[in-house]
Protein backbone atom coordinates (compact mmCIF):
# COMPACT_ATOMS: atom_id res chain seq x y z
CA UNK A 1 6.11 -22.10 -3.08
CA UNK A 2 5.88 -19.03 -1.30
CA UNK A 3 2.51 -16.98 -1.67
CA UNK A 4 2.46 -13.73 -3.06
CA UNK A 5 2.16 -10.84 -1.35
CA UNK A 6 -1.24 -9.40 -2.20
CA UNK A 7 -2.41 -13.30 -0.94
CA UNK A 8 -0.77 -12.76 2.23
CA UNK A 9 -2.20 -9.34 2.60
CA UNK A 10 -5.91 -11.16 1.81
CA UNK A 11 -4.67 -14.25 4.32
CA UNK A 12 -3.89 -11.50 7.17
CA UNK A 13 -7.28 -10.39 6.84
CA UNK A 14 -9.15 -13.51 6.63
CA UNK A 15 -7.58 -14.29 9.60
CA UNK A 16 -9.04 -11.16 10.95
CA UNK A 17 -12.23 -10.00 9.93
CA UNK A 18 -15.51 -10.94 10.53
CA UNK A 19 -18.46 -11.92 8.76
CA UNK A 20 -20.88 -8.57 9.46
CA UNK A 21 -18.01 -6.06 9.83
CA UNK A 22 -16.95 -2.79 8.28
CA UNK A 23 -13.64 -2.25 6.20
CA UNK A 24 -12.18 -0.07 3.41
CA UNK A 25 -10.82 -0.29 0.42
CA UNK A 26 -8.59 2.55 0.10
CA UNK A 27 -7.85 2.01 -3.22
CA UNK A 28 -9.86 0.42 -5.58
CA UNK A 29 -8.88 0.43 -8.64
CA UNK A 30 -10.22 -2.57 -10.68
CA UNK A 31 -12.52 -3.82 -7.93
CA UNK A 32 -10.59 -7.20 -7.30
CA UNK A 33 -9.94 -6.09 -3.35
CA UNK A 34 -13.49 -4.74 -3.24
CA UNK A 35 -15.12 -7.26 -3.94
CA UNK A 36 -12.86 -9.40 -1.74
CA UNK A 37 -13.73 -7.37 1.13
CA UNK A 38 -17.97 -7.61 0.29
CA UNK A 39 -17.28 -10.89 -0.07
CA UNK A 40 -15.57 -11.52 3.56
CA UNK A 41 -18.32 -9.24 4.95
CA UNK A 42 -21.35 -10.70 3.34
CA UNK A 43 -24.64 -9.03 2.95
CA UNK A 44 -24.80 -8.17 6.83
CA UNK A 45 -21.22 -6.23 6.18
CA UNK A 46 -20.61 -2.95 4.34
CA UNK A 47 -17.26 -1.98 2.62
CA UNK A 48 -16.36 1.34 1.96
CA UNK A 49 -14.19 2.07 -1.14
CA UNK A 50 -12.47 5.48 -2.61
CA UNK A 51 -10.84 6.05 -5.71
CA UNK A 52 -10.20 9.79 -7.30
CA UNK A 53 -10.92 8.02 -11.07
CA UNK A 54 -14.15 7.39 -12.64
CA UNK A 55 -13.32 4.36 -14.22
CA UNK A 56 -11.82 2.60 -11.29
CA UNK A 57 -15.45 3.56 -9.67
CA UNK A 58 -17.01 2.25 -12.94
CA UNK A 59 -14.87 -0.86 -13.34
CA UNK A 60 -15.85 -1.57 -9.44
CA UNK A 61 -19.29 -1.12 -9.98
CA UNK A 62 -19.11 -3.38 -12.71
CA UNK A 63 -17.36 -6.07 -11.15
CA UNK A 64 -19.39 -6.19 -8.02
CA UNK A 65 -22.87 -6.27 -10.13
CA UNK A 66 -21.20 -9.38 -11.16
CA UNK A 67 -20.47 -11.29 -8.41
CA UNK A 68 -24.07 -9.57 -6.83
CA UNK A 69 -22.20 -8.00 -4.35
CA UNK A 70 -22.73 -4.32 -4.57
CA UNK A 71 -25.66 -3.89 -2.78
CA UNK A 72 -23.54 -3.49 0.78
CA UNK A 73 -20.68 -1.73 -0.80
CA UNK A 74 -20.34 2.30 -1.14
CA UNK A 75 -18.31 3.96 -3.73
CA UNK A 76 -16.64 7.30 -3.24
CA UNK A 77 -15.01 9.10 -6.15
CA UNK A 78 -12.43 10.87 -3.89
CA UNK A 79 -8.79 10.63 -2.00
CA UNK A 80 -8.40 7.90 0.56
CA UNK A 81 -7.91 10.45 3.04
CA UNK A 82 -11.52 11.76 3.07
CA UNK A 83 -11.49 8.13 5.08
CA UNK A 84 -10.52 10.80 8.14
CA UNK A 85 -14.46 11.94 8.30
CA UNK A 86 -15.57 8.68 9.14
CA UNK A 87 -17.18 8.22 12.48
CA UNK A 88 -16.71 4.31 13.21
CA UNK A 89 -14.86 1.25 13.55
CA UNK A 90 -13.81 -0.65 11.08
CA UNK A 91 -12.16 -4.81 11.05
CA UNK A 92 -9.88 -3.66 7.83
CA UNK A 93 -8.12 -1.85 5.33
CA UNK A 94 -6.70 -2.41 2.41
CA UNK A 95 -4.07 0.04 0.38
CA UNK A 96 -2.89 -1.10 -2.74
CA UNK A 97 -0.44 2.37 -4.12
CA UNK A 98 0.56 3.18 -6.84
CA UNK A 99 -1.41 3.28 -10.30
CA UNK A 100 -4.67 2.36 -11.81
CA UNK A 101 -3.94 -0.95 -14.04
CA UNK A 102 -4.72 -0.34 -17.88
CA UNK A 103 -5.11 3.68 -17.53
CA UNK A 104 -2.77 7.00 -17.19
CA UNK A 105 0.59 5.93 -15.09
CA UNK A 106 1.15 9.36 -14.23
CA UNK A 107 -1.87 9.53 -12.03
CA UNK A 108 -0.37 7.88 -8.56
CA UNK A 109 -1.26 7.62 -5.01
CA UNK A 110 1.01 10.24 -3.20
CA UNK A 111 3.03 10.61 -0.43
CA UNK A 112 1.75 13.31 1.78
CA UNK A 113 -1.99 12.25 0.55
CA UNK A 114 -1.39 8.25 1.46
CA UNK A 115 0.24 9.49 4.79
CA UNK A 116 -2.81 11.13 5.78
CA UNK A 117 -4.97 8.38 4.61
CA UNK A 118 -2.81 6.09 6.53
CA UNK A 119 -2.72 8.42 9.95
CA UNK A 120 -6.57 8.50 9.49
CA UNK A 121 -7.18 4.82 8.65
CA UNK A 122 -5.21 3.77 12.13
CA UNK A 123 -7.68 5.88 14.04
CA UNK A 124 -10.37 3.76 12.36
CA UNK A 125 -9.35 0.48 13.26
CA UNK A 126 -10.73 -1.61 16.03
CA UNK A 127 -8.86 -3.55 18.17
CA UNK A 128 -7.01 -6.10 16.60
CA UNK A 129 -8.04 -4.87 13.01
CA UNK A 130 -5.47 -5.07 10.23
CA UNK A 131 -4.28 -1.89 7.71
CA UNK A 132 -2.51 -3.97 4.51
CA UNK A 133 -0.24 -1.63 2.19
CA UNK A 134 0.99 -3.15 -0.93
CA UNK A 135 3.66 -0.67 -1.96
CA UNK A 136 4.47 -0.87 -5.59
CA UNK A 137 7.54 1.74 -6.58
CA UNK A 138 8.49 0.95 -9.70
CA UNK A 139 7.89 4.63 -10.82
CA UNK A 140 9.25 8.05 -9.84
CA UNK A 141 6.47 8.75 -7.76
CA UNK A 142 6.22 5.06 -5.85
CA UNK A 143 9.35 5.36 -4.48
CA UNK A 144 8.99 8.18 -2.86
CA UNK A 145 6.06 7.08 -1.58
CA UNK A 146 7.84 3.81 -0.38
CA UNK A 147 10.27 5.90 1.53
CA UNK A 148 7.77 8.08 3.40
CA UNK A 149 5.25 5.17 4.05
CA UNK A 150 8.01 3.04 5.54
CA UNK A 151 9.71 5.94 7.50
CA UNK A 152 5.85 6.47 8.53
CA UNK A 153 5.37 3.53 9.90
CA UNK A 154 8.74 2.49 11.44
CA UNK A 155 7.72 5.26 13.88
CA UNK A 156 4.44 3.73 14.86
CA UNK A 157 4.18 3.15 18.84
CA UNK A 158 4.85 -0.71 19.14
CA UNK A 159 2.41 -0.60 22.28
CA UNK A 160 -0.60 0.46 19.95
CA UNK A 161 0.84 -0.93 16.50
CA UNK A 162 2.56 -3.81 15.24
CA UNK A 163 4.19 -3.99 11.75
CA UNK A 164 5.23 -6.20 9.79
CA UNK A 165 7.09 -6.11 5.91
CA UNK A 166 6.70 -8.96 3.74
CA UNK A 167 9.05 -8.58 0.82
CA UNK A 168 11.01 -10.70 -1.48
CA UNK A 169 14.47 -9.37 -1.27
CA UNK A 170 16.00 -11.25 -4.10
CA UNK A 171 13.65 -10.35 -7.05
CA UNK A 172 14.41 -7.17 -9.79
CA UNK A 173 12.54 -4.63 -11.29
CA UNK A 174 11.67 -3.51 -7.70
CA UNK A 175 9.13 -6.06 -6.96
CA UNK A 176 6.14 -4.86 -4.70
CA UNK A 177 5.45 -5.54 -1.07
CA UNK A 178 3.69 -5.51 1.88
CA UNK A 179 3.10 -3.74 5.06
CA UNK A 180 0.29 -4.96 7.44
CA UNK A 181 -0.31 -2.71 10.66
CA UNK A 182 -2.01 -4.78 13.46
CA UNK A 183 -3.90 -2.70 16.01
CA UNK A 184 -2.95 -3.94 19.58
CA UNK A 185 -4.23 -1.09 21.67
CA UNK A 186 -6.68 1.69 21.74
């Protein structure tokens, strides 16, 4: 059976990062890829993780207390495109759009606000460091965001980037999927 794609987006990083790095967590929402990520990293790692909602900061919090893996993760209630005043490299990032599970669907993650995130984010990554995207656009607002994400990144120079979409093509209901950016060049 084929995996899904958030566990391929999790594989592609494995594969990637190492034990002592930096990434982001774009997104957090619930935690789950947060702690992932502090859990790839270890204690000797940090993880950096934005969300605009306080109780996808306090359901984080809560989840990494936990698993006793907070102490090298910091929270920031704010968009994923404040990521752009960061001064550093980082192994990975994760983007999961869309909504928060279990609270108001009609706050998203938006187009022009994930672009910048996204621009910003590619300018973080190291060499060989991995941006994930899981796209869900089962709402009015995801599929715009769907379009101008993929549009975005079609564009990408191939020398510096390489992309890749990992999608079921025969499900309904507009099943989610992935885009990982790979960063070949400086």
């Amino acid at each position: 059976m084929f995996p899904n794609v958030l566990e391929v987006a999790r594989q592609l990083i494995r594969e990637r990062v190492e034990e002592g790095e930096i990434v982001i967590d774009a997104t957090m929402g619930n935690g789950n890829d947060t702690l992932f990520l502090a859990q790839l990293v270890k204690e000797q790692g940090k993880v950096i993780a934005y969300d605009i909602q306080p109780q996808a900061l306090a359901k984080t919090k809560e989840r990494l207390e936990q698993h006793g893996a907070s102490q090298q993760v910091e929270l920031h209630q704010c968009s994923h495109e404040e990521m752009a005043h960061l001064q550093l490299k980082v192994g990975a990032i994760m983007f999961n759009l869309g909504y928060l599970p279990g609270a108001d669907k009609e706050i998203t993650t938006t187009a022009p606000s994930t672009l910048r995130a996204i621009e910003a984010g590619l300018e973080l990554l190291r060499r060989g460091g991995i941006m994930t995207i899981m796209i869900y656009w089962g709402h009015a607002a995801g599929e715009v965001e769907k379009g101008a994400v993929e549009s975005f990144c079609q564009k990408l120079d191939q020398s510096r980037f390489l992309v890749l979409k990992y999608q079921y093509v025969n499900q309904q209901n507009q099943a989610p999927f992935l885009l990982a950016i790979e960063r070949r060049a400086e």
